[in-house]
PDB file of N, CA and C in Angstrom:
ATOM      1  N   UNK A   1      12.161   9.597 -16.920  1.00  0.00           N
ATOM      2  CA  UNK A   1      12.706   8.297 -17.224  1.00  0.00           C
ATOM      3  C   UNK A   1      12.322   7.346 -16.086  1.00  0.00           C
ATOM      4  N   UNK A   2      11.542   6.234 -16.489  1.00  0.00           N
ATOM      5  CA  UNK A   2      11.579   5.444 -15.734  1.00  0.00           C
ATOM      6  C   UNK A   2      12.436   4.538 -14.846  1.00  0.00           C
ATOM      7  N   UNK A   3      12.551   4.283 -13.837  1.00  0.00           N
ATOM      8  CA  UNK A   3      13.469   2.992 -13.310  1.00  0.00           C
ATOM      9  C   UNK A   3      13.120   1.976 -12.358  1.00  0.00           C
ATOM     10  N   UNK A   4      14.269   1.140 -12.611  1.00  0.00           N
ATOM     11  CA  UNK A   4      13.638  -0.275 -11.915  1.00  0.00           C
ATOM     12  C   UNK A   4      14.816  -0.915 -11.697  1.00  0.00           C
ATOM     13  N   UNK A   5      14.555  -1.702 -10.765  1.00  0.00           N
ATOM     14  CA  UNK A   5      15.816  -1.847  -9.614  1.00  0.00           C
ATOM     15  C   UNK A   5      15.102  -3.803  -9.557  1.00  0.00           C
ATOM     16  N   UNK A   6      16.942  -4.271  -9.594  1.00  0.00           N
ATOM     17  CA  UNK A   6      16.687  -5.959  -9.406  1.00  0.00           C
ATOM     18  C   UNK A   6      17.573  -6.243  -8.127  1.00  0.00           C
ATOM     19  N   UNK A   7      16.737  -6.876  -7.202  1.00  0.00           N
ATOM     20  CA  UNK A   7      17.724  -7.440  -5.813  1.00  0.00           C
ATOM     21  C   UNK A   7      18.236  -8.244  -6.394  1.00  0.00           C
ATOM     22  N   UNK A   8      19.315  -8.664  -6.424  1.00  0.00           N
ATOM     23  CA  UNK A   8      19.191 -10.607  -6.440  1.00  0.00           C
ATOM     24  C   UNK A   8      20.163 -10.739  -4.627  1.00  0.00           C
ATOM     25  N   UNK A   9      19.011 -11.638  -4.300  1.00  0.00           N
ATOM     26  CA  UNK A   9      19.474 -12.243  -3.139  1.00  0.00           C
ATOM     27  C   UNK A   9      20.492 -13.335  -3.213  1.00  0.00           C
ATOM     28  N   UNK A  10      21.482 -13.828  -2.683  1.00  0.00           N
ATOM     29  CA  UNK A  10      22.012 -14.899  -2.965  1.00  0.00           C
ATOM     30  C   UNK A  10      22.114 -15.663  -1.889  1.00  0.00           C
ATOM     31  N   UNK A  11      22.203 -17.197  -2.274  1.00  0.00           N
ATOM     32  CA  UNK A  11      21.944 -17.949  -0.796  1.00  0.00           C
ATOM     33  C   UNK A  11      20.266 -18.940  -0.901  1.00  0.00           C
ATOM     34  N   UNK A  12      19.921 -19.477  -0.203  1.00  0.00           N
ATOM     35  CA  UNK A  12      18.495 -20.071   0.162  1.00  0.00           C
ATOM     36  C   UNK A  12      18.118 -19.362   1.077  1.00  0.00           C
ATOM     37  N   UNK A  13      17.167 -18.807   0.628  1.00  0.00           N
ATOM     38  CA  UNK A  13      15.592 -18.544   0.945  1.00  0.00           C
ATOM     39  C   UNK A  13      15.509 -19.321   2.178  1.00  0.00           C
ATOM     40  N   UNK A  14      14.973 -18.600   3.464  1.00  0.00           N
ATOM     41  CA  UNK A  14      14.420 -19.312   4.402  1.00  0.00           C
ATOM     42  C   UNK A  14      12.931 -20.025   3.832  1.00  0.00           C
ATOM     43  N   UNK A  15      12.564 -20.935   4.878  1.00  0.00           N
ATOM     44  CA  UNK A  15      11.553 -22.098   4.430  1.00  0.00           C
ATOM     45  C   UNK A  15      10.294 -20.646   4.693  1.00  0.00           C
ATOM     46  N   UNK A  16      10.459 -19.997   5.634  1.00  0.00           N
ATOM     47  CA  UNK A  16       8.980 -19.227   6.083  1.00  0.00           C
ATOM     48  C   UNK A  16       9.184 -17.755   4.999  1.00  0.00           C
ATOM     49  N   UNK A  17       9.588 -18.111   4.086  1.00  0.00           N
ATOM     50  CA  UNK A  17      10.169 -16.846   2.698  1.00  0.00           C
ATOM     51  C   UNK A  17       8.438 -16.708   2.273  1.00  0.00           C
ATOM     52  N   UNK A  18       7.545 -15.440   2.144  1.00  0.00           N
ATOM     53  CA  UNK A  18       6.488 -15.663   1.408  1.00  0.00           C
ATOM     54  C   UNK A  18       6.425 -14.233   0.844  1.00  0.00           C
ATOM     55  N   UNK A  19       5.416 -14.052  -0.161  1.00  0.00           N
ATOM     56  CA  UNK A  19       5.022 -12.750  -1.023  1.00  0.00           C
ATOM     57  C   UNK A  19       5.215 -11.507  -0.112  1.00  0.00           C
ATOM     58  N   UNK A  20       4.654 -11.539   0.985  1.00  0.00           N
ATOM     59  CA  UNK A  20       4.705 -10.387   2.106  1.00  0.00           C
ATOM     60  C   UNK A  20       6.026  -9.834   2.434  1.00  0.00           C
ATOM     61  N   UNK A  21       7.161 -11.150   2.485  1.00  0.00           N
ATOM     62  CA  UNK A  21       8.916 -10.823   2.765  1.00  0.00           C
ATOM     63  C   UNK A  21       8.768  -9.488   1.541  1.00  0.00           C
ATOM     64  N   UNK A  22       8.531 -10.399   0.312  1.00  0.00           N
ATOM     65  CA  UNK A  22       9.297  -9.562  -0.652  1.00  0.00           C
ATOM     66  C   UNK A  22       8.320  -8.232  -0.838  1.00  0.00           C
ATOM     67  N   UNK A  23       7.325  -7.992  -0.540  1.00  0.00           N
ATOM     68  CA  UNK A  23       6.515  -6.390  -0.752  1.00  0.00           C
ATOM     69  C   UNK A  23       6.845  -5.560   0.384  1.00  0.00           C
ATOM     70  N   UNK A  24       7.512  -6.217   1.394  1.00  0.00           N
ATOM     71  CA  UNK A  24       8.011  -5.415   2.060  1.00  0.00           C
ATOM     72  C   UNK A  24       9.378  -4.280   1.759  1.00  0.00           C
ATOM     73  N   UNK A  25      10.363  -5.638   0.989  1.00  0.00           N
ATOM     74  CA  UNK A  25      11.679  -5.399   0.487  1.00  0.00           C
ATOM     75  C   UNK A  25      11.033  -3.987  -0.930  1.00  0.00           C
ATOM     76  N   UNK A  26      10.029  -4.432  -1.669  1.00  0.00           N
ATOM     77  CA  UNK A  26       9.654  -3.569  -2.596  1.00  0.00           C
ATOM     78  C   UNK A  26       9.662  -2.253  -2.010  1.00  0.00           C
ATOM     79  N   UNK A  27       8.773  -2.325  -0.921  1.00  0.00           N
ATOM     80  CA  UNK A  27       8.026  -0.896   0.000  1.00  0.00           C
ATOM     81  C   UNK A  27       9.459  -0.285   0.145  1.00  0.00           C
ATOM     82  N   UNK A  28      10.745  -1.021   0.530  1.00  0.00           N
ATOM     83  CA  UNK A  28      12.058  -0.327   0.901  1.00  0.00           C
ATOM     84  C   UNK A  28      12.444   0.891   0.021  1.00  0.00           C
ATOM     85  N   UNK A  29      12.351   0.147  -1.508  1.00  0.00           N
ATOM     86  CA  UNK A  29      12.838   0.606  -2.557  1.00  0.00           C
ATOM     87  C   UNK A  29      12.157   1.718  -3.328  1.00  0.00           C
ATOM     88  N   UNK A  30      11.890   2.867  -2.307  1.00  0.00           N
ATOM     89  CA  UNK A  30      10.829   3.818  -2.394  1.00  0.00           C
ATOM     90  C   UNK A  30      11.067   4.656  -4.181  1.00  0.00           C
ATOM     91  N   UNK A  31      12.976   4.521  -4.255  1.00  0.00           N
ATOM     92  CA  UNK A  31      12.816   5.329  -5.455  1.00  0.00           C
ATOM     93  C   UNK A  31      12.431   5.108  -6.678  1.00  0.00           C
ATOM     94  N   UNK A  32      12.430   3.868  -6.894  1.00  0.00           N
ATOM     95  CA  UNK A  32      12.737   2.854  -8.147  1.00  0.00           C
ATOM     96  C   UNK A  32      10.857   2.978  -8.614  1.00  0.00           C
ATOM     97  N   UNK A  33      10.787   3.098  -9.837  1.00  0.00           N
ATOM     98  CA  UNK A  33       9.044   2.540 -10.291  1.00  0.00           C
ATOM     99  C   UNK A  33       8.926   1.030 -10.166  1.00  0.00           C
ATOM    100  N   UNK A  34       9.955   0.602 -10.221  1.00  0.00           N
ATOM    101  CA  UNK A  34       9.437  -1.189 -10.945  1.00  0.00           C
ATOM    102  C   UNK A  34      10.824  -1.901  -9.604  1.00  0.00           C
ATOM    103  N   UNK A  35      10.364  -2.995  -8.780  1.00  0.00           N
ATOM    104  CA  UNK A  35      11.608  -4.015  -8.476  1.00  0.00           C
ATOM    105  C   UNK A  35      11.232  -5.226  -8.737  1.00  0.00           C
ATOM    106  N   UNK A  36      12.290  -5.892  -9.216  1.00  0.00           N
ATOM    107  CA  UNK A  36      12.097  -7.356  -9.330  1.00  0.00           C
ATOM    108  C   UNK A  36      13.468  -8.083  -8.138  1.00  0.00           C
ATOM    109  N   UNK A  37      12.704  -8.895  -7.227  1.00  0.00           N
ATOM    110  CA  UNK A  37      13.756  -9.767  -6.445  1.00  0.00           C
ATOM    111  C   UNK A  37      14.030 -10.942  -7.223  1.00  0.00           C
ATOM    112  N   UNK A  38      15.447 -11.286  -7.100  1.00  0.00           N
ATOM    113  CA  UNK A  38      15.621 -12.871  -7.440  1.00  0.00           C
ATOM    114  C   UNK A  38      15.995 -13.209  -6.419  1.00  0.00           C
ATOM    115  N   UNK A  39      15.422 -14.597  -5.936  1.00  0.00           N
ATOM    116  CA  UNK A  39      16.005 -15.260  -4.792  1.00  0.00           C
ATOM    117  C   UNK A  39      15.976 -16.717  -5.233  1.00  0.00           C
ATOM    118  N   UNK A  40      15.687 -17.988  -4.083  1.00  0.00           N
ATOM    119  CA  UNK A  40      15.558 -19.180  -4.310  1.00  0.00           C
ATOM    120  C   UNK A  40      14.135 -19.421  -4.522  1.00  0.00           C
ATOM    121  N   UNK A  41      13.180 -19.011  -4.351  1.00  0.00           N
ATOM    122  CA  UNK A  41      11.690 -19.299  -4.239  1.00  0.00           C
ATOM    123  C   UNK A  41      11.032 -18.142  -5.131  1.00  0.00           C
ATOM    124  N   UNK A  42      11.778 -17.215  -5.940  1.00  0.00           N
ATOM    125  CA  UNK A  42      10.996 -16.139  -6.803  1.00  0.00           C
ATOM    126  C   UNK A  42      10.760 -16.598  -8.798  1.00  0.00           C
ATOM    127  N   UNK A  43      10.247 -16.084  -9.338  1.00  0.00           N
ATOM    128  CA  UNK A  43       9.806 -16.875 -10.260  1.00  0.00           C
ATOM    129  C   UNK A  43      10.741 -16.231 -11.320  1.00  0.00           C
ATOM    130  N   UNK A  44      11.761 -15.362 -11.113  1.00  0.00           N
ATOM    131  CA  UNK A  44      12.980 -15.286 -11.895  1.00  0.00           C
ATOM    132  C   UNK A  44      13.850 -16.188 -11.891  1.00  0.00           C
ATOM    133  N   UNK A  45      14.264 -16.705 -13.480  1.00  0.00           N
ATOM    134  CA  UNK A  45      15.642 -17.926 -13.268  1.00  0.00           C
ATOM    135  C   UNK A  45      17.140 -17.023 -13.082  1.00  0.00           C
ATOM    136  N   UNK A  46      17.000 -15.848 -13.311  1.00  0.00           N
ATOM    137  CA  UNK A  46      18.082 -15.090 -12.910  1.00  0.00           C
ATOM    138  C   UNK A  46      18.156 -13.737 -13.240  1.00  0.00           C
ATOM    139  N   UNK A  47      19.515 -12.658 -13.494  1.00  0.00           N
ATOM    140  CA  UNK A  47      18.996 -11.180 -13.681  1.00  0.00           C
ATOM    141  C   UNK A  47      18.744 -11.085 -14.803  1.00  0.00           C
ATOM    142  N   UNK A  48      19.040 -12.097 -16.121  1.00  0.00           N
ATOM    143  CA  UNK A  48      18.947 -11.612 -17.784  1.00  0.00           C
ATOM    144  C   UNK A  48      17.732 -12.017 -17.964  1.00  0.00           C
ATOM    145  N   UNK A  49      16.980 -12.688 -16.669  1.00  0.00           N
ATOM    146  CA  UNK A  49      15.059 -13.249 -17.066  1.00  0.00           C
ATOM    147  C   UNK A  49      14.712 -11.029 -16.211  1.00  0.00           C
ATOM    148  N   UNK A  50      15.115 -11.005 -15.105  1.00  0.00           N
ATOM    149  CA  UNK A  50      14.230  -9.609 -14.361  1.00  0.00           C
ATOM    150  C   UNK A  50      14.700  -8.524 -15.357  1.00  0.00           C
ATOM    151  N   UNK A  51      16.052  -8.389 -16.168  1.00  0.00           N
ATOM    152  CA  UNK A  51      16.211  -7.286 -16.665  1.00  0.00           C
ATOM    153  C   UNK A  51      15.758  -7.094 -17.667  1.00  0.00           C
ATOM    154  N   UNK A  52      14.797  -8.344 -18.194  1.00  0.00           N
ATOM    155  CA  UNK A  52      13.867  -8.504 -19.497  1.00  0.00           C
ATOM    156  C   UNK A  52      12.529  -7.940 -19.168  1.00  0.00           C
ATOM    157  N   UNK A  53      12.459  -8.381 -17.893  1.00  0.00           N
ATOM    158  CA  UNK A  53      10.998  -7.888 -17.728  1.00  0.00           C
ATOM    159  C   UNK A  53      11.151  -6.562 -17.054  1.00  0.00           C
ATOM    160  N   UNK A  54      11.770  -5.820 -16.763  1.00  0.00           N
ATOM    161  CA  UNK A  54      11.999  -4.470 -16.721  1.00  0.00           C
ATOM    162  C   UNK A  54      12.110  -3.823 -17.329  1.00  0.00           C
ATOM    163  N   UNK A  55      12.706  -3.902 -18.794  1.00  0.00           N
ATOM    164  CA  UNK A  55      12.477  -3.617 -19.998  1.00  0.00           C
ATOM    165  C   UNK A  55      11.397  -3.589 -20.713  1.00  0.00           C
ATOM    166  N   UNK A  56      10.809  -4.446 -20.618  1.00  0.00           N
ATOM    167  CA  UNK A  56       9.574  -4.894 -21.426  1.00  0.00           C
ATOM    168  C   UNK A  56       8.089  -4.059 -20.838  1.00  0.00           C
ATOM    169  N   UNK A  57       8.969  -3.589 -19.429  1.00  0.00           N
ATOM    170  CA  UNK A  57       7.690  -2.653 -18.862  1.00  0.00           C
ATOM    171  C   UNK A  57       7.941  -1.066 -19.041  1.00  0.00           C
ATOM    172  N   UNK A  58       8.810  -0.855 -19.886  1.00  0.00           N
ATOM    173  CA  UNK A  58       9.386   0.605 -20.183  1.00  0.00           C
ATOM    174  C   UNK A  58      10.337   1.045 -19.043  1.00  0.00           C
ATOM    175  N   UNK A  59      11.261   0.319 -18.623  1.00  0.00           N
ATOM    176  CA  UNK A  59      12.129   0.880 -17.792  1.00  0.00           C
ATOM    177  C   UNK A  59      13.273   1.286 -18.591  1.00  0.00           C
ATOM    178  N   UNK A  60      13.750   2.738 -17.992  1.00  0.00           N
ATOM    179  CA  UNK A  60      14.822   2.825 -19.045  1.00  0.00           C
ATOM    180  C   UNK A  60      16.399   3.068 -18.147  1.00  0.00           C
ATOM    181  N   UNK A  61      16.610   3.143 -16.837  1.00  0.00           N
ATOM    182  CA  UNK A  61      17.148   3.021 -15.779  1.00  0.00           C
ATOM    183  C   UNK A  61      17.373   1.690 -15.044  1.00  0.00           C
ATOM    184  N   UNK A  62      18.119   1.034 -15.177  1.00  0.00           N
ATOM    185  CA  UNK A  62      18.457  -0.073 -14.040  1.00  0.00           C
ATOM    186  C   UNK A  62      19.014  -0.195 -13.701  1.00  0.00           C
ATOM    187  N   UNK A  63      19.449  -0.552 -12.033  1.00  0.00           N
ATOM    188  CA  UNK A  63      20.257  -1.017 -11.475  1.00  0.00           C
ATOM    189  C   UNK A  63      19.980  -2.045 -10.354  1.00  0.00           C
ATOM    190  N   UNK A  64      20.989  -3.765 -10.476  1.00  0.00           N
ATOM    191  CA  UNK A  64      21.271  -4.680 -10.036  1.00  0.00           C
ATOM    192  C   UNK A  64      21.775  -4.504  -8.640  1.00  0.00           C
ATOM    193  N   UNK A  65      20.816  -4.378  -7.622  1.00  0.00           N
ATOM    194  CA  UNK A  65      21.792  -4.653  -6.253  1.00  0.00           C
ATOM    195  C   UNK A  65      22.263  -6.151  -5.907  1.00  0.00           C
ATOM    196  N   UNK A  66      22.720  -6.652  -5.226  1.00  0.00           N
ATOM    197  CA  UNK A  66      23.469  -7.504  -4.520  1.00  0.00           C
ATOM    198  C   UNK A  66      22.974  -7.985  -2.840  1.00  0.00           C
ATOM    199  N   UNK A  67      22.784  -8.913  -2.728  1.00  0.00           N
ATOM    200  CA  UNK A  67      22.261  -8.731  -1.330  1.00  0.00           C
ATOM    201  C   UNK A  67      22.403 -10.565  -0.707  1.00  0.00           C
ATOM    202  N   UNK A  68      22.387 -10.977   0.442  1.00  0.00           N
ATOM    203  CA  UNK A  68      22.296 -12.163   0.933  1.00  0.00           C
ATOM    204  C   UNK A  68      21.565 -12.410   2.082  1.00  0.00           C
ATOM    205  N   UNK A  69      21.003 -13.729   2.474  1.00  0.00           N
ATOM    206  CA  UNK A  69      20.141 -13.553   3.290  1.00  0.00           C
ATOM    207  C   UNK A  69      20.940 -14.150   4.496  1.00  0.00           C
ATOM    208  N   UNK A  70      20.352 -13.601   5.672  1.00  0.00           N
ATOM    209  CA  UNK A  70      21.643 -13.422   6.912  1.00  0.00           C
ATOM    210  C   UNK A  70      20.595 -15.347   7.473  1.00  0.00           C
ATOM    211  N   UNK A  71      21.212 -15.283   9.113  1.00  0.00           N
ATOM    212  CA  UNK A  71      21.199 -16.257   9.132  1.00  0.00           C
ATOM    213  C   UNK A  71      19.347 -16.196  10.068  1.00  0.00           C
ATOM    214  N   UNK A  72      19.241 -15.164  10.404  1.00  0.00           N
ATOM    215  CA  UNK A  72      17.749 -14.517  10.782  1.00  0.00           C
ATOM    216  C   UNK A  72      16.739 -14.836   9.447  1.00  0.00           C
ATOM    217  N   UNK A  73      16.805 -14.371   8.727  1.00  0.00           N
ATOM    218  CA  UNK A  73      16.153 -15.192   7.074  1.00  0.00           C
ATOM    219  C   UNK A  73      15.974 -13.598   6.841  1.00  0.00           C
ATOM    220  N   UNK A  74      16.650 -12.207   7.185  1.00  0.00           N
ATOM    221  CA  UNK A  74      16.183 -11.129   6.609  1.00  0.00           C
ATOM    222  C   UNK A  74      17.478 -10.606   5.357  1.00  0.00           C
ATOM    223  N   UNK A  75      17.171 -10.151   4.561  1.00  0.00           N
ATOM    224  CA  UNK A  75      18.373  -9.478   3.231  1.00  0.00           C
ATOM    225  C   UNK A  75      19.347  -8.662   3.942  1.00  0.00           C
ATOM    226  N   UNK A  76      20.388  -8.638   3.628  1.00  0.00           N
ATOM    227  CA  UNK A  76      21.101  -7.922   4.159  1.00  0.00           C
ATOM    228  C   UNK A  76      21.874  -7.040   2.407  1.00  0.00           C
ATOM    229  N   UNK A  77      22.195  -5.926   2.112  1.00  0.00           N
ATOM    230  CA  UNK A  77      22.681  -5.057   1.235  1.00  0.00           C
ATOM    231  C   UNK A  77      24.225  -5.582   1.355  1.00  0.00           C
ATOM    232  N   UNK A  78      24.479  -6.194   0.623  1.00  0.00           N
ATOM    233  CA  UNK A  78      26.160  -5.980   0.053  1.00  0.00           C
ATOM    234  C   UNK A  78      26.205  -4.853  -0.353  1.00  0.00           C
ATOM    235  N   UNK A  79      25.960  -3.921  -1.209  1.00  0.00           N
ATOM    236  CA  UNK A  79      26.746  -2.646  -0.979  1.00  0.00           C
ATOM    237  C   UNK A  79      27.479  -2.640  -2.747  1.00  0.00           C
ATOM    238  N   UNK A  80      27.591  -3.602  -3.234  1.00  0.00           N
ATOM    239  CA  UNK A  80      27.486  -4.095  -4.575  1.00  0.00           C
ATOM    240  C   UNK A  80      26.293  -3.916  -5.418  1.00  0.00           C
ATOM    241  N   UNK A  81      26.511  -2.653  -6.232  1.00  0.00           N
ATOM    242  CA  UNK A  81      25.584  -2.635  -7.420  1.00  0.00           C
ATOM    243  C   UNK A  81      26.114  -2.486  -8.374  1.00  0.00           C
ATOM    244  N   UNK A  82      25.531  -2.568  -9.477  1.00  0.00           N
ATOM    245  CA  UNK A  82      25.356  -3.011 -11.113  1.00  0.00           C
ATOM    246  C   UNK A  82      24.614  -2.058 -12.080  1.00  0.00           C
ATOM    247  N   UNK A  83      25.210  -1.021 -12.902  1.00  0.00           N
ATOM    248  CA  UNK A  83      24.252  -0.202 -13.436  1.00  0.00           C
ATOM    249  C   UNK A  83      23.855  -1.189 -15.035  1.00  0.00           C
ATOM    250  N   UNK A  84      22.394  -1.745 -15.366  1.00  0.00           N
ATOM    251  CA  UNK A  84      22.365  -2.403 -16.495  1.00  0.00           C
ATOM    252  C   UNK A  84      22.057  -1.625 -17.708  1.00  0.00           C
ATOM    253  N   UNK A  85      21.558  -0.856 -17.576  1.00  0.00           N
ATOM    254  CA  UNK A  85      20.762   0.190 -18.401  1.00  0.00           C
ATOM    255  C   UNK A  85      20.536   1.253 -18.423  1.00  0.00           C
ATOM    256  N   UNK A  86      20.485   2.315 -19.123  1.00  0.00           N
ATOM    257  CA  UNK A  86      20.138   3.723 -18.497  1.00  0.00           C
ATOM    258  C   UNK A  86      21.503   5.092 -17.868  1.00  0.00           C
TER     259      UNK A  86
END
């Protein structure tokens, strides 16, 4: 069974936020096949746009973490997850 895992960050995005932040955050998420981040600068309008496209890529496992960005501009884990699917 596939799975796939959605950050949503909450908060603004630091200004120096680029593709590299978030493939890093991906690289974290060693277990998951598929992540989608939502933040302020990602091209999700929210989790019912990433949990579509996680779906749509055969994920049959999901789960919604929770997360905010500290005042350094790095994610920090609330500790809050969300099982959507699976």
């Amino acid at each position: 069974m596939k799975s796939g895992v959605i950050i949503y960050v909450a908060g603004s995005a630091p200004q120096d936020w680029t593709e590299d932040d978030e493939t890093r955050i991906r690289s974290s998420e060693s277990h998951a096949d598929l992540i989608e981040i939502i933040t302020t600068r990602t091209g999700h309008i929210d989790v019912l746009d990433a949990w579509r496209a996680l779906l749509s890529k055969g994920m049959a496992h999901i789960i919604c973490k929770m997360a905010v960005f500290r005042e350094s501009g790095e994610i920090e884990y609330t500790g809050k997850e969300l099982r959507l699917c699976g």
